[in-house]
Protein backbone atom coordinates (compact mmCIF):
# COMPACT_ATOMS: atom_id res chain seq x y z
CA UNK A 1 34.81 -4.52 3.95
CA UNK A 2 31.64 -2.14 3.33
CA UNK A 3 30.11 -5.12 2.07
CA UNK A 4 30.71 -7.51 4.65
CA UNK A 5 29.42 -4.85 7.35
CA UNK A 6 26.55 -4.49 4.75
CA UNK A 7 25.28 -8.06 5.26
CA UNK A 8 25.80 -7.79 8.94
CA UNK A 9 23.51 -4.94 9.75
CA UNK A 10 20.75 -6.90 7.10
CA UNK A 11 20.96 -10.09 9.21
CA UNK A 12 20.22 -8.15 12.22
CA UNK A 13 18.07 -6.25 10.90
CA UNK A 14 15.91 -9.29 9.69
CA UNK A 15 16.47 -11.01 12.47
CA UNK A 16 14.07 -8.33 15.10
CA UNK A 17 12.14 -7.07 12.11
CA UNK A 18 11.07 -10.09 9.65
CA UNK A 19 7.84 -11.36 8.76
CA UNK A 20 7.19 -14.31 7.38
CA UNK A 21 6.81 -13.81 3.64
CA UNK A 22 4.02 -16.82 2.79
CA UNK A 23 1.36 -14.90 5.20
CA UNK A 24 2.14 -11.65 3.05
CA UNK A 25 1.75 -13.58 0.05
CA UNK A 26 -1.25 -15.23 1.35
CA UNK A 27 -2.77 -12.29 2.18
CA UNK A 28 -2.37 -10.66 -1.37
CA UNK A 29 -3.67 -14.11 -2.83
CA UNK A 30 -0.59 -14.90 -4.21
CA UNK A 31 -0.18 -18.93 -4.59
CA UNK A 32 3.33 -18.91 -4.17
CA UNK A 33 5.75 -20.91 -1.50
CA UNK A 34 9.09 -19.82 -0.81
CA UNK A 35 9.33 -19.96 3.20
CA UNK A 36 9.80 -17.35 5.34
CA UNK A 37 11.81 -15.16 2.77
CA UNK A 38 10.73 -14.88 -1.12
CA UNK A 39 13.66 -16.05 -2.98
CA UNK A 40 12.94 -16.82 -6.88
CA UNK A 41 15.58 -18.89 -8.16
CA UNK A 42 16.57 -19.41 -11.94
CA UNK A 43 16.65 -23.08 -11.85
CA UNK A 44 13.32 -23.41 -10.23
CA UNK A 45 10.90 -20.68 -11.13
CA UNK A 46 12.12 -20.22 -14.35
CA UNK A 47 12.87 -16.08 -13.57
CA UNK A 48 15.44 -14.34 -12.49
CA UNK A 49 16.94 -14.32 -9.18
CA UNK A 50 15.37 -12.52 -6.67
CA UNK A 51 15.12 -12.13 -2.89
CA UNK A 52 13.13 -10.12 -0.86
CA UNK A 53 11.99 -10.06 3.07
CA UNK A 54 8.61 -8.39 4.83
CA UNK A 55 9.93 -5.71 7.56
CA UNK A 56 7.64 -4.31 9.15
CA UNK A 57 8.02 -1.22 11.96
CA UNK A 58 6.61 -2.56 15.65
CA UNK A 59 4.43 -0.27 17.62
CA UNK A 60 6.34 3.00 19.45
C-alpha cells in the first residue's frame, strides 16, 4: 500500500516538476541519450540499473 501511494505522489510530482534530462546532460557535456528521464539499463549500457529525473523548484 505505502508503496503504491509512493509511486503516485512521484508521478505527480514529475509530472509539474520534470526537466528534460538530455538538456541537463548536455549542459554538463555529457554525450549520453536516454530521453527525457536517465534510465541506464543492464542490457544496454552495460551498468547497472539506474533511473533518475531533473526537478527543479519554479520561481515563488
Amino acid at each position: 500500500m505505502l508503496f503504491k501511494l509512493l509511486r503516485i505522489i512521484v508521478a505527480a510530482l514529475l509530472a509539474v516538476f520534470c526537466t528534460n534530462a538530455l538538456a541537463i546532460l548536455r549542459q554538463q557535456k555529457i554525450a549520453l541519450d536516454t530521453g527525457d528521464y536517465l534510465e541506464l539499463r543492464p542490457h544496454l549500457h552495460g551498468t547497472d540499473g539506474f533511473f533518475a529525473a531533473v526537478l527543479e523548484r519554479l520561481a515563488a
